[in-house]
Protein backbone atom coordinates (compact mmCIF):
# COMPACT_ATOMS: atom_id res chain seq x y z
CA UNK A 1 0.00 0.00 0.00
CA UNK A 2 2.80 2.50 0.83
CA UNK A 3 4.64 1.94 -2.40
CA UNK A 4 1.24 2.64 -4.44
CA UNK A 5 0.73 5.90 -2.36
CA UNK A 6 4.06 7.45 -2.99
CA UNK A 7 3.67 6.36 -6.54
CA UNK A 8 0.63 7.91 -6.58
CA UNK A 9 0.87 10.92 -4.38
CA UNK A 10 -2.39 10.40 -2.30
CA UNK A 11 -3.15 8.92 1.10
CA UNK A 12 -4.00 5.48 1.73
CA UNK A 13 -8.21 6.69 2.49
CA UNK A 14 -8.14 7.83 -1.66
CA UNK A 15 -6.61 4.46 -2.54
CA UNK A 16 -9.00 2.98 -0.52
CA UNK A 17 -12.22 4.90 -1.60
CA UNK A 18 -11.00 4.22 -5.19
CA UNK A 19 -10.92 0.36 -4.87
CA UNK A 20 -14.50 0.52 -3.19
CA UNK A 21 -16.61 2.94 -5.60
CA UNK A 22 -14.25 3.13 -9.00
CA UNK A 23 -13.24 -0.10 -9.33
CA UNK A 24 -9.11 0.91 -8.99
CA UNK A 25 -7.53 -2.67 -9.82
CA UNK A 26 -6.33 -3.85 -6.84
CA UNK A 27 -5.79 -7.79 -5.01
CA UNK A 28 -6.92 -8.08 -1.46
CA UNK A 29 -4.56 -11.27 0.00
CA UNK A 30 -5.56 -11.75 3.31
CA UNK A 31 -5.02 -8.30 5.20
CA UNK A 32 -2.69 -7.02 2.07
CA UNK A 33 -3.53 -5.32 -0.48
CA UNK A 34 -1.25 -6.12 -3.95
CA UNK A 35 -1.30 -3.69 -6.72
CA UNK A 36 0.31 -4.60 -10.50
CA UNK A 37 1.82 -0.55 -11.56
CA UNK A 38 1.07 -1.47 -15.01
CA UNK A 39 -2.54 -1.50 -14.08
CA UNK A 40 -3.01 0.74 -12.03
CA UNK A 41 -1.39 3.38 -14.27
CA UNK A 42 -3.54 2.20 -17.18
CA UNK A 43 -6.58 2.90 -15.15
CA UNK A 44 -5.29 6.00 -14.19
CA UNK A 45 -5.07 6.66 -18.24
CA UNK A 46 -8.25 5.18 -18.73
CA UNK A 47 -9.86 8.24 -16.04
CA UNK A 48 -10.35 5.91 -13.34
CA UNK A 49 -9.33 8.38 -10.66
CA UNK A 50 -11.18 11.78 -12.25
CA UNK A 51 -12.39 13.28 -9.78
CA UNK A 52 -14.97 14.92 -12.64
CA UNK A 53 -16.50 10.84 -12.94
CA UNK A 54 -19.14 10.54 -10.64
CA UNK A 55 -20.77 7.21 -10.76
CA UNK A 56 -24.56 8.95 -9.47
CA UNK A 57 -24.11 11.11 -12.96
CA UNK A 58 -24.67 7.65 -14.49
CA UNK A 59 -28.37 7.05 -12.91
């Protein structure tokens, strides 16, 4: 989780709040969490972290 949050630049609650409601790609193994960079940055590409996305906009 640390390594993804300095790569990333936000706190551990954002990384958190992104795996819960936008689907950030992310493996839970017991209490770890695992992370592959070359996903994560591709979702990052993709908009997964705009803060403009709103998943309510969609309903």
């Amino acid at each position: 989780m640390k390594e993804i949050q300095k790569h990333l630049g936000v706190g551990r609650d954002s990384i958190l709040h992104w795996i819960e409601t936008r689907d950030m790609p992310a493996y839970k193994l017991g209490r770890l969490w695992k992370f592959k960079l070359s996903e994560v940055d591709e979702w990052i590409r993709s908009g997964g972290a705009d803060e403009r996305y709103d998943e309510q906009d969609e309903k």
